[in-house]
PDB file of N, CA and C in Angstrom:
ATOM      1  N   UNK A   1     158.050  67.834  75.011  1.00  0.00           N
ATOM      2  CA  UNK A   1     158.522  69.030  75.669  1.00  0.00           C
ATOM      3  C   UNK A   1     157.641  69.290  76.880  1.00  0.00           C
ATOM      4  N   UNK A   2     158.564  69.681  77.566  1.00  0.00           N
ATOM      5  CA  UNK A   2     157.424  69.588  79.169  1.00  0.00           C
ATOM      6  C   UNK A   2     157.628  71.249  79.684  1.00  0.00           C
ATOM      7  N   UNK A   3     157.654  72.134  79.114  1.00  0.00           N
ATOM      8  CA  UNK A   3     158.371  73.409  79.780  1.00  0.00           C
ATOM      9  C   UNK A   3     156.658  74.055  81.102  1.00  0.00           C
ATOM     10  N   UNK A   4     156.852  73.352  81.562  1.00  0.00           N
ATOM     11  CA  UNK A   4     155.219  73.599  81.948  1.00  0.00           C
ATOM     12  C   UNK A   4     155.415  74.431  83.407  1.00  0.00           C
ATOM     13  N   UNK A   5     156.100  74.794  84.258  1.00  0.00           N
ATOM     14  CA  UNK A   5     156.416  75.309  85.175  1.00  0.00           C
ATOM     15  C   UNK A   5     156.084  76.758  85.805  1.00  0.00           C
ATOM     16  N   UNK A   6     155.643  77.601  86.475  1.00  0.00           N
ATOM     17  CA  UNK A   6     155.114  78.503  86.665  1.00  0.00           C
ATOM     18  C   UNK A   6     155.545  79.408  88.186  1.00  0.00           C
ATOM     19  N   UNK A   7     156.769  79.692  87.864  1.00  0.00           N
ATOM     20  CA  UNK A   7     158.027  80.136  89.151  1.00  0.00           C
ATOM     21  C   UNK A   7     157.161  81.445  89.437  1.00  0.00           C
ATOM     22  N   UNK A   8     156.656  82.386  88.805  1.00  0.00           N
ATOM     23  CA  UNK A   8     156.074  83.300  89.455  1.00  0.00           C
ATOM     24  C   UNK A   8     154.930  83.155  90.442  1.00  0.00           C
ATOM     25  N   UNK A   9     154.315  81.999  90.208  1.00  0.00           N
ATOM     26  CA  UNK A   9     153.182  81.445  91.420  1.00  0.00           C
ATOM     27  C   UNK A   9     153.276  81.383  92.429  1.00  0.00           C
ATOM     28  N   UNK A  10     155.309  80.482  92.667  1.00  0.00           N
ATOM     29  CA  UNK A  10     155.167  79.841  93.977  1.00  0.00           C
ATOM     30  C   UNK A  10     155.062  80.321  95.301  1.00  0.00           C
ATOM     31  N   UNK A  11     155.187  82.130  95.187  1.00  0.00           N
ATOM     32  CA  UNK A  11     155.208  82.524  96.398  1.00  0.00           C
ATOM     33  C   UNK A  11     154.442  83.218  96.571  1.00  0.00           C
ATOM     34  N   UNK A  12     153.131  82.990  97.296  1.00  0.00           N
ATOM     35  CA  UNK A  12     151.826  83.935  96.969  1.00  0.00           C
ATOM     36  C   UNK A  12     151.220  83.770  98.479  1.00  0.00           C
ATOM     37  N   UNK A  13     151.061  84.942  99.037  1.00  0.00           N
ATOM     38  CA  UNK A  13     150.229  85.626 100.156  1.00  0.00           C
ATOM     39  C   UNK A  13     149.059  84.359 100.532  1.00  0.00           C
ATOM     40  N   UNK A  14     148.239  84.763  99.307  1.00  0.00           N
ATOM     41  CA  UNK A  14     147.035  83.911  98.734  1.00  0.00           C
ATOM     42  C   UNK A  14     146.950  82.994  97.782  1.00  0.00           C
ATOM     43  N   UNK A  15     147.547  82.275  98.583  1.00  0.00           N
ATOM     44  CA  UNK A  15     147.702  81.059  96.471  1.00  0.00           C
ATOM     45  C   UNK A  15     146.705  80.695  95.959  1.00  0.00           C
ATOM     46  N   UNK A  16     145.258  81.150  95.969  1.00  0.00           N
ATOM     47  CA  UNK A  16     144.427  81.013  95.235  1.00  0.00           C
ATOM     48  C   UNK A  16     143.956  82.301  94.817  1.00  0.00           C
ATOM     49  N   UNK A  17     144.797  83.673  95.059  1.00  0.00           N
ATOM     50  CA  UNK A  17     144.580  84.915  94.413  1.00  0.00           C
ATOM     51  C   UNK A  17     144.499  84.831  93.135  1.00  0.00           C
ATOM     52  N   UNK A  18     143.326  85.608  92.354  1.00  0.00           N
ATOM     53  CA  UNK A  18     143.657  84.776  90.813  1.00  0.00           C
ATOM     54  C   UNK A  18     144.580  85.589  90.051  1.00  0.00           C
ATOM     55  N   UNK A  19     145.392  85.633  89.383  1.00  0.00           N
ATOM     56  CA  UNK A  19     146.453  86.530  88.475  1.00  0.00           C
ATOM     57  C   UNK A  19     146.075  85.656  87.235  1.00  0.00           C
ATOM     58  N   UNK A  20     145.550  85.307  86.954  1.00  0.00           N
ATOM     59  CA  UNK A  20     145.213  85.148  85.337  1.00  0.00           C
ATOM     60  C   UNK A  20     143.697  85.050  84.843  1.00  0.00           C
ATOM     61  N   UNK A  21     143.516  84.973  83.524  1.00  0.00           N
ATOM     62  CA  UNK A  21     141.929  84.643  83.518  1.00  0.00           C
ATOM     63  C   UNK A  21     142.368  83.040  82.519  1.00  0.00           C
ATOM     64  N   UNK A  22     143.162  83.079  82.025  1.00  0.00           N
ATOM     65  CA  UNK A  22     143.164  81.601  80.850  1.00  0.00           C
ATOM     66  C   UNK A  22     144.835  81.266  80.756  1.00  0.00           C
ATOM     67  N   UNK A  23     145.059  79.612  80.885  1.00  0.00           N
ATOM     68  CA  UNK A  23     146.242  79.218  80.680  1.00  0.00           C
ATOM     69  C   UNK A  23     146.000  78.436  79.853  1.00  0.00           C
ATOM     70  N   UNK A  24     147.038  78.707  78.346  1.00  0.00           N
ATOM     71  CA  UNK A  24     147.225  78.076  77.377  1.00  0.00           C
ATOM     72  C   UNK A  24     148.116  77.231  77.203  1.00  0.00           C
ATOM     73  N   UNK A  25     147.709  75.804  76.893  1.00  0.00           N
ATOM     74  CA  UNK A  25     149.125  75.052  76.653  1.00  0.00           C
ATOM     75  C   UNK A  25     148.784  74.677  75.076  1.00  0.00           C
ATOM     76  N   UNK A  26     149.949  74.869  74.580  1.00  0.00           N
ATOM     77  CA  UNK A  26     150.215  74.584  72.906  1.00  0.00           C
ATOM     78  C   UNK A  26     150.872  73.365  72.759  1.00  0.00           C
ATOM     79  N   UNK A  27     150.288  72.341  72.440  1.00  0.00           N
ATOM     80  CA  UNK A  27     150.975  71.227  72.035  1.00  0.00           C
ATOM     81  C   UNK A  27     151.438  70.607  70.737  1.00  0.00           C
ATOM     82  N   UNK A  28     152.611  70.373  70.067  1.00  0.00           N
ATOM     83  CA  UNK A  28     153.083  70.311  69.011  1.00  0.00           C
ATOM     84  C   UNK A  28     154.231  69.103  68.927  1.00  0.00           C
ATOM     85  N   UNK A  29     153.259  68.252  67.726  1.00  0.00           N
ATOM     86  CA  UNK A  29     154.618  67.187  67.341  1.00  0.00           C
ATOM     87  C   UNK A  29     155.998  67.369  67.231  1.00  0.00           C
ATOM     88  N   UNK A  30     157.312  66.401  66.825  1.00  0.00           N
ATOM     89  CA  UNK A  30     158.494  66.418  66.121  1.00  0.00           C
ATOM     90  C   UNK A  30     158.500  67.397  65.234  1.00  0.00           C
ATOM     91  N   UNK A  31     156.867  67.126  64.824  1.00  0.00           N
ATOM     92  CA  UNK A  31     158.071  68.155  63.157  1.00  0.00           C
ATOM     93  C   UNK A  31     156.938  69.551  63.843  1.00  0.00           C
ATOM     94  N   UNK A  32     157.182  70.286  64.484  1.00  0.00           N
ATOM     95  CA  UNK A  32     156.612  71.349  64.752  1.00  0.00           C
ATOM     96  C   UNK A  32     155.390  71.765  64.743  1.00  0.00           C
ATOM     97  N   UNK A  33     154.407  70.794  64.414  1.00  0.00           N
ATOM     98  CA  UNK A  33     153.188  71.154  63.654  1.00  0.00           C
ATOM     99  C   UNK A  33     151.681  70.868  65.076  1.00  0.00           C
ATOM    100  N   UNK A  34     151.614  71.823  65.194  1.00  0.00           N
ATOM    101  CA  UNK A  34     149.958  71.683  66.573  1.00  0.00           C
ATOM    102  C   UNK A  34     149.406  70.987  66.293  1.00  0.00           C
ATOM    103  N   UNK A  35     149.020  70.432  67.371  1.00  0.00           N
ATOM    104  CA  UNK A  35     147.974  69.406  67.184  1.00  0.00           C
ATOM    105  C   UNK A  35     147.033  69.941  68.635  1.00  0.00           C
ATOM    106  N   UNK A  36     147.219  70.499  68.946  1.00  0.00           N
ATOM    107  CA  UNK A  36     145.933  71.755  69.450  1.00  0.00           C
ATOM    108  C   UNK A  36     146.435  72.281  70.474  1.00  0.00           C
ATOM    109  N   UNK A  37     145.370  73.241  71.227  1.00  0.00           N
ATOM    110  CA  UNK A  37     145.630  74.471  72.081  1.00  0.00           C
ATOM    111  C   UNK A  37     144.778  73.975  73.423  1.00  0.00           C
ATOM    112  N   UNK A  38     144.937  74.275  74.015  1.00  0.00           N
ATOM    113  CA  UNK A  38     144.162  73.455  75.577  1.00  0.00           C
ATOM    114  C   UNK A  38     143.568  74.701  76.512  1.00  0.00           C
ATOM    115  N   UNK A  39     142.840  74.832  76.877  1.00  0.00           N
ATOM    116  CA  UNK A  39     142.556  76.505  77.250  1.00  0.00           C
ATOM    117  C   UNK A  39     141.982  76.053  78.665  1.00  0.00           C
ATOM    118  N   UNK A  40     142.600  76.159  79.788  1.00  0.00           N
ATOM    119  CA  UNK A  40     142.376  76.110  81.301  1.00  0.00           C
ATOM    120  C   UNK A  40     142.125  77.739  81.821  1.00  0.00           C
ATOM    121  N   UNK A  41     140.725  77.698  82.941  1.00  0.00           N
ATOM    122  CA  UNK A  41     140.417  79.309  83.422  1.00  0.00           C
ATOM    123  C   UNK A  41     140.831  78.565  84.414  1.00  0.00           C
ATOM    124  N   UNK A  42     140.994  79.737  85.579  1.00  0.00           N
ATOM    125  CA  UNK A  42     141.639  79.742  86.467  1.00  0.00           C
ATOM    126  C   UNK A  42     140.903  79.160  87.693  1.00  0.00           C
ATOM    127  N   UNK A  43     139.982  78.898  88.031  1.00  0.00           N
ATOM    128  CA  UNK A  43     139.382  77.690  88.565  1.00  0.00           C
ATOM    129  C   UNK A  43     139.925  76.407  88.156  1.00  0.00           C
ATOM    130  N   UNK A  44     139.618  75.676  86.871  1.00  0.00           N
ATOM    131  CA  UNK A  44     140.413  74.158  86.790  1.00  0.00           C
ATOM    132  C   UNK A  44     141.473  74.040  86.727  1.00  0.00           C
ATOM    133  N   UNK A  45     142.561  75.458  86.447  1.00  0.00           N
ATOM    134  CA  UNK A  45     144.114  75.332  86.759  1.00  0.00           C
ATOM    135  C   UNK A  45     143.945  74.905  88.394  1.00  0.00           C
ATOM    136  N   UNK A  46     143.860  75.556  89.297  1.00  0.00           N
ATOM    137  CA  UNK A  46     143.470  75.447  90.753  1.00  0.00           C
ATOM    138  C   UNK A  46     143.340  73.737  90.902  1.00  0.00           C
ATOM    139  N   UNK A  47     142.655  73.255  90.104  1.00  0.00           N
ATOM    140  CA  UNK A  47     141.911  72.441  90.094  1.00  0.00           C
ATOM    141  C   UNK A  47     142.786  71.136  90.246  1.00  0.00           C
ATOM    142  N   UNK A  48     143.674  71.484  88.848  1.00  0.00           N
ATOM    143  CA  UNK A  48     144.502  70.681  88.602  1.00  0.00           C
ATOM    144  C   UNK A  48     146.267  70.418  88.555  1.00  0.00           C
ATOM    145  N   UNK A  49     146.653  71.632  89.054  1.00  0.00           N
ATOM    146  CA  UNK A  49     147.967  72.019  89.356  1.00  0.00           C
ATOM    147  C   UNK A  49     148.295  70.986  90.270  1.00  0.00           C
ATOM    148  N   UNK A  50     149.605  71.119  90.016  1.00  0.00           N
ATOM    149  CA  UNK A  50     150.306  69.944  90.917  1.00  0.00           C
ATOM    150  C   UNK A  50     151.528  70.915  91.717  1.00  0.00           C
ATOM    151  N   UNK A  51     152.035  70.973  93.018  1.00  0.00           N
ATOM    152  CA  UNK A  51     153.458  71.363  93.214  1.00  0.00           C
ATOM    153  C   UNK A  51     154.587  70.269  93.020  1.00  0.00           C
ATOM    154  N   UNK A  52     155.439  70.707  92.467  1.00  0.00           N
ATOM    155  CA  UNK A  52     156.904  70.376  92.587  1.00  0.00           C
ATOM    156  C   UNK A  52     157.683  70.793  93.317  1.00  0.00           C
ATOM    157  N   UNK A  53     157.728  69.965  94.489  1.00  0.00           N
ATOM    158  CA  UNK A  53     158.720  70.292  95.659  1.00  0.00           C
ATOM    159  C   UNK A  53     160.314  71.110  95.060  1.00  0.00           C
ATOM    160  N   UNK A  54     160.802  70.212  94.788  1.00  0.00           N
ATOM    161  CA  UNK A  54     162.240  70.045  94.103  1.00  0.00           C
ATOM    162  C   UNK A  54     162.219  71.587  93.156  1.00  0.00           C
ATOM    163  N   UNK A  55     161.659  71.821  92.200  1.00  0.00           N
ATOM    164  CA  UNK A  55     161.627  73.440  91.876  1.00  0.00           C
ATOM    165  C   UNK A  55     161.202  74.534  92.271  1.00  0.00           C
ATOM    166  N   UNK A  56     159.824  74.044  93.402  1.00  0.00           N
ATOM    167  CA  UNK A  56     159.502  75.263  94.265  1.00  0.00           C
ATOM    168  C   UNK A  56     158.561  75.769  92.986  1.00  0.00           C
ATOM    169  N   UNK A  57     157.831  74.845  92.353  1.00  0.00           N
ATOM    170  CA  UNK A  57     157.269  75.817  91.568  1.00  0.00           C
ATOM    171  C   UNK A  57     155.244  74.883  90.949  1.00  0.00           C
ATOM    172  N   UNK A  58     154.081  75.674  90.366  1.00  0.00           N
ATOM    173  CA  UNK A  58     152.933  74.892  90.376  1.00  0.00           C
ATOM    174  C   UNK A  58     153.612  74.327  88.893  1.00  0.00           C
ATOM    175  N   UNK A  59     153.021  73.265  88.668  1.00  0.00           N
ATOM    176  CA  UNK A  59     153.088  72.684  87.589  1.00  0.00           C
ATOM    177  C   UNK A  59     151.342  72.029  86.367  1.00  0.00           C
ATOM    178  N   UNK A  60     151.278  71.591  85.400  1.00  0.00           N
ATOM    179  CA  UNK A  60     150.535  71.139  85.213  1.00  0.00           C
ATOM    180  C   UNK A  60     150.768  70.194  84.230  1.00  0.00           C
ATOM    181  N   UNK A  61     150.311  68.982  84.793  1.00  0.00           N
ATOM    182  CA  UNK A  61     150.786  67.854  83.706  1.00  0.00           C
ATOM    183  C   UNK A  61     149.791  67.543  82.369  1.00  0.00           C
ATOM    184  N   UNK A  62     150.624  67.041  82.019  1.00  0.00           N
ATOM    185  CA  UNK A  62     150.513  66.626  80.277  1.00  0.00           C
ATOM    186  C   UNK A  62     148.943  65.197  80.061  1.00  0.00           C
ATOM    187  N   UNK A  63     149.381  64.547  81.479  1.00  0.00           N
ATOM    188  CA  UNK A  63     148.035  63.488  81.263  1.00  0.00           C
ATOM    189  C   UNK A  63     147.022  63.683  80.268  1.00  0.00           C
ATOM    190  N   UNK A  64     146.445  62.990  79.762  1.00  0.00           N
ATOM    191  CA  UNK A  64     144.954  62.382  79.092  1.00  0.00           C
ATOM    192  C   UNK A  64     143.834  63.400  80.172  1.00  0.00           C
ATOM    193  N   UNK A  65     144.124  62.590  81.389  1.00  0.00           N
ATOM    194  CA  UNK A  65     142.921  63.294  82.639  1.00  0.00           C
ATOM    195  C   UNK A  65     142.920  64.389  82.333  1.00  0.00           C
ATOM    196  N   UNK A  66     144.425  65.033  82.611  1.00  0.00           N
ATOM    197  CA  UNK A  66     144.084  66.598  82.753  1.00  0.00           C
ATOM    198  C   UNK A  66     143.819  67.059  81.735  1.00  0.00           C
ATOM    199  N   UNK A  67     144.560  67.020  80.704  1.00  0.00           N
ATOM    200  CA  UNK A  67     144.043  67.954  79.242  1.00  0.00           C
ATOM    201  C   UNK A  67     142.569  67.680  79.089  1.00  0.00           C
ATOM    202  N   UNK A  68     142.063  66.866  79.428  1.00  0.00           N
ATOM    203  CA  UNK A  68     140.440  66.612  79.219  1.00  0.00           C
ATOM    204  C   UNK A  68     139.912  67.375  79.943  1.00  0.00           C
ATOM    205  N   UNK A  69     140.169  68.344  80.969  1.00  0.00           N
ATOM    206  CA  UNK A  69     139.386  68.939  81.848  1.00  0.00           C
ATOM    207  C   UNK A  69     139.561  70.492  81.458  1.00  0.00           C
ATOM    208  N   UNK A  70     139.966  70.535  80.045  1.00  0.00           N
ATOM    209  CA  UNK A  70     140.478  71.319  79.393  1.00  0.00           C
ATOM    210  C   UNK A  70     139.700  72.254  78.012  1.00  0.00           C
ATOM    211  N   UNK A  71     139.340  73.369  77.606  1.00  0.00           N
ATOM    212  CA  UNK A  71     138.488  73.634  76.517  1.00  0.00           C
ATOM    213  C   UNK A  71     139.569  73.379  75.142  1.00  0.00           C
ATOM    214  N   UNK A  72     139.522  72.541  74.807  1.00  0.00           N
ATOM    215  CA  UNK A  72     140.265  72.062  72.986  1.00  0.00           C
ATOM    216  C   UNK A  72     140.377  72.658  72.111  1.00  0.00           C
ATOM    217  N   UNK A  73     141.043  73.168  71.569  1.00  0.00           N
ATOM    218  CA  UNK A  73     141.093  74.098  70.012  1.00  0.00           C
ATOM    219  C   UNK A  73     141.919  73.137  68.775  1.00  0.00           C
ATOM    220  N   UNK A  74     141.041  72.585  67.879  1.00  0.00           N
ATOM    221  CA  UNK A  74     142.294  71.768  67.086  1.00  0.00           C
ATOM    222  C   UNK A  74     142.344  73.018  65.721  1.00  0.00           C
ATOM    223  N   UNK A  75     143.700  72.321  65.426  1.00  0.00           N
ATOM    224  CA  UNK A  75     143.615  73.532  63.992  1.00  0.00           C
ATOM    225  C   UNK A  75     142.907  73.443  62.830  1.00  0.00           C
ATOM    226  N   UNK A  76     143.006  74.542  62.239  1.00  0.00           N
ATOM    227  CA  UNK A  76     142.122  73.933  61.029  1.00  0.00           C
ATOM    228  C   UNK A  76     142.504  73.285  59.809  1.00  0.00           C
TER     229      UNK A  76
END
């Protein structure tokens, strides 16, 4: 599942104004079950956002790289 898209960003005065303090991505197998939480502050989002022309919108991909630049939460 890739729902990773962030349409309220794309049109910003200041696109490095910060409007958040932490972006969470929840990642979860087939059968529904987490296999952890990825916790980006708003510096390495910056960091690592990508634009998507075609939606007009920041994105952040799923890579190995990026989730590593990432604080980890696995469950318990």
């Amino acid at each position: 599942m890739t729902a990773n898209r962030f349409y309220a960003l794309r049109q910003l005065d200041t696109p490095d104004k910060q409007l958040f303090e932490y972006l969470l991505i929840v990642r979860i197998d087939v059968d529904w079950q987490m296999i952890g939480i990825y916790e980006f502050d708003w510096k390495t989002f910056c960091e690592v956002r990508s634009w998507d022309r075609r939606m007009n919108a920041w994105y952040v991909g799923l890579a190995a790289k990026t989730l590593a630049r990432a604080t980890l939460f696995m469950p318990a």
